[in-house]
N, C-alpha and C. Protein backbone atom coordinates (compact mmCIF):
# COMPACT_ATOMS: atom_id res chain seq x y z
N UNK A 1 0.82 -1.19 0.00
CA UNK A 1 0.00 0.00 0.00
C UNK A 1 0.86 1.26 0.00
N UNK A 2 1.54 1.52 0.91
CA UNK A 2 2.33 2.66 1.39
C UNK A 2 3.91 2.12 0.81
N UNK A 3 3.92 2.20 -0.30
CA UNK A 3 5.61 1.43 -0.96
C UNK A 3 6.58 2.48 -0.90
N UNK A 4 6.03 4.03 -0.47
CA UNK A 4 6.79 5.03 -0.87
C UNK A 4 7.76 6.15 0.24
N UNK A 5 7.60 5.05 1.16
CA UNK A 5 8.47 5.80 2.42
C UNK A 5 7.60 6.35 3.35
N UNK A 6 6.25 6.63 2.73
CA UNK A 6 5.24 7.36 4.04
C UNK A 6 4.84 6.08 4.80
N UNK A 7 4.31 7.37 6.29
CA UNK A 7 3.29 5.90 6.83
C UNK A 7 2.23 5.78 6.01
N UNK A 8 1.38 5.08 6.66
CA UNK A 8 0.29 4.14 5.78
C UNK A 8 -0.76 5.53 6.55
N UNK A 9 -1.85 5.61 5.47
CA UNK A 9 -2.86 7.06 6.22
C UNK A 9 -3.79 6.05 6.85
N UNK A 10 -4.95 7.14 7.73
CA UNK A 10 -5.53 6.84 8.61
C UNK A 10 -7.18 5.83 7.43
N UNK A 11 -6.78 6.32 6.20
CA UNK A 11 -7.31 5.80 5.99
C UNK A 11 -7.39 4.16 5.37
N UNK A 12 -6.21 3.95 5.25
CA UNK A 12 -5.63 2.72 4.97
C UNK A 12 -6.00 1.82 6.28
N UNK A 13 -5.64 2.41 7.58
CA UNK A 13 -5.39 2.20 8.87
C UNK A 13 -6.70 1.37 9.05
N UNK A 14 -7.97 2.33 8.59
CA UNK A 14 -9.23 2.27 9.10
C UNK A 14 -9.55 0.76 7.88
N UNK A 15 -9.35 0.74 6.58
CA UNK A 15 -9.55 -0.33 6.11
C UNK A 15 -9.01 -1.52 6.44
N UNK A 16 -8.21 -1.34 7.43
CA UNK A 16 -7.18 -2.80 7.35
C UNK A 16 -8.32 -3.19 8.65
N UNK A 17 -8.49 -2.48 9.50
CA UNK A 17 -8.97 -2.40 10.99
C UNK A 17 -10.20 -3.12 10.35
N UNK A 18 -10.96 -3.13 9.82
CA UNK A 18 -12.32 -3.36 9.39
C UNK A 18 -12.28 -4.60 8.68
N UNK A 19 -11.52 -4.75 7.78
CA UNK A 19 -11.52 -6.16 7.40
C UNK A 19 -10.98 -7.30 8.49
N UNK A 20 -10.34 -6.85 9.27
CA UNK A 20 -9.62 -7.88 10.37
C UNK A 20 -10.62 -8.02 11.47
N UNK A 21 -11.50 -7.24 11.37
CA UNK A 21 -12.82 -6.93 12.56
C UNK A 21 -13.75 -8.16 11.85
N UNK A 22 -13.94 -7.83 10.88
CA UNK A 22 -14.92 -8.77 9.47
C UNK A 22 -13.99 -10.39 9.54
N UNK A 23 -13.02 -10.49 9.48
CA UNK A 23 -12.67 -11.70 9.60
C UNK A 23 -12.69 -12.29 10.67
N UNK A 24 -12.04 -11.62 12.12
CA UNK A 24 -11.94 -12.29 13.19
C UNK A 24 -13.50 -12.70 13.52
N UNK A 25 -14.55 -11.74 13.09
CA UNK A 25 -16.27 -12.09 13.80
C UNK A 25 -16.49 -13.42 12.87
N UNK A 26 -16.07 -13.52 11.72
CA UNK A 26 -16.46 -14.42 10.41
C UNK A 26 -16.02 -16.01 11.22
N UNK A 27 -14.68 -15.70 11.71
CA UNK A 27 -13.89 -17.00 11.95
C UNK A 27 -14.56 -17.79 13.35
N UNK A 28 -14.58 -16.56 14.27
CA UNK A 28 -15.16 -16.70 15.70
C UNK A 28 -17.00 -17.68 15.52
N UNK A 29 -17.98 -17.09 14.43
CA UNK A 29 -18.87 -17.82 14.08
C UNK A 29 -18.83 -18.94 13.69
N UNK A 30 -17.66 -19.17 12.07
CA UNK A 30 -17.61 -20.68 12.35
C UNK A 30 -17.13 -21.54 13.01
N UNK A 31 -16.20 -21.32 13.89
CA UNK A 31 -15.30 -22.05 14.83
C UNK A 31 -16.61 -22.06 16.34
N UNK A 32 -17.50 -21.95 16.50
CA UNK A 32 -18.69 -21.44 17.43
C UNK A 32 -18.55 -22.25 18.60
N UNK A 33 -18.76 -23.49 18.24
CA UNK A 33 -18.65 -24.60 18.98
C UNK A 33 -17.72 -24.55 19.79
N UNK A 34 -16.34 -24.55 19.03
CA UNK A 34 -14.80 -24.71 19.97
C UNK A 34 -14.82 -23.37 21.08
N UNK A 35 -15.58 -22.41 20.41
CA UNK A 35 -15.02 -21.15 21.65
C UNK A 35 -16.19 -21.33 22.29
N UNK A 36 -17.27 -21.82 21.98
CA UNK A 36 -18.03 -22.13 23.39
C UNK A 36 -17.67 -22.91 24.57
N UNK A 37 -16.89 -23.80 23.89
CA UNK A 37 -16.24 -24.83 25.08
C UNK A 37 -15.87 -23.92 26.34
N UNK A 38 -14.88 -23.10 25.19
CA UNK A 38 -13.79 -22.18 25.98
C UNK A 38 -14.52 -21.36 27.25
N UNK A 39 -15.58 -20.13 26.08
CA UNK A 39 -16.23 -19.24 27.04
C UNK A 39 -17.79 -19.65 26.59
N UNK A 40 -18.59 -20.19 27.64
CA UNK A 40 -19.83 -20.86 27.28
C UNK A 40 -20.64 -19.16 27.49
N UNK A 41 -21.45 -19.65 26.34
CA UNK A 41 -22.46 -18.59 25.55
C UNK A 41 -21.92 -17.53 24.85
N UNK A 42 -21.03 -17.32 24.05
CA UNK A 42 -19.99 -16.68 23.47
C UNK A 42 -20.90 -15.90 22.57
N UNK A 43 -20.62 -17.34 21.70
CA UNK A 43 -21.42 -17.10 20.32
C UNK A 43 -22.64 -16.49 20.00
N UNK A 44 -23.97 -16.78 21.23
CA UNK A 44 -24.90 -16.41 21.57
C UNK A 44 -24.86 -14.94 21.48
N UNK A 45 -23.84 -14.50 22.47
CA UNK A 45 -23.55 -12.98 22.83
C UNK A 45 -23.62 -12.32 21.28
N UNK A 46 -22.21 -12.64 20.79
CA UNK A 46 -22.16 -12.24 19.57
C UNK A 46 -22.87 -12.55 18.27
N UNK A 47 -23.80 -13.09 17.94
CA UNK A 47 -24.86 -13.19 17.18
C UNK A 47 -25.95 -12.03 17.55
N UNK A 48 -26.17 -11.62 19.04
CA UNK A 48 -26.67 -11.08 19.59
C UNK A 48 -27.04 -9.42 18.82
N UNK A 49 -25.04 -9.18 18.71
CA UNK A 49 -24.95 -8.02 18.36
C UNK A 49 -24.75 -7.86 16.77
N UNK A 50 -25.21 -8.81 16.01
CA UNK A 50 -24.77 -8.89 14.58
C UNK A 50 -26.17 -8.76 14.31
């Protein structure tokens, strides 16, 4: 993205932040089961807020 010696802008910042937000919720849903083990009613929670 930023090949040219600058930092990366806030707006780069904000896209990277958002897709990694979008993946980690994506992964956390299908993996549901295993992190319930972990923290029981997880998934629940977070379906909650989707």
């Amino acid at each position: 993205m930023a090949d040219n010696g600058k930092r990366p802008s806030i707006v780069e910042w904000s896209l990277i932040l958002v897709l990694v937000a979008i993946l980690a919720t994506t992964a956390l849903l299908l993996l549901g089961d295993q992190v319930d083990r972990l923290i029981p009613g997880f998934t629940s929670w977070l379906r909650s807020w989707l």
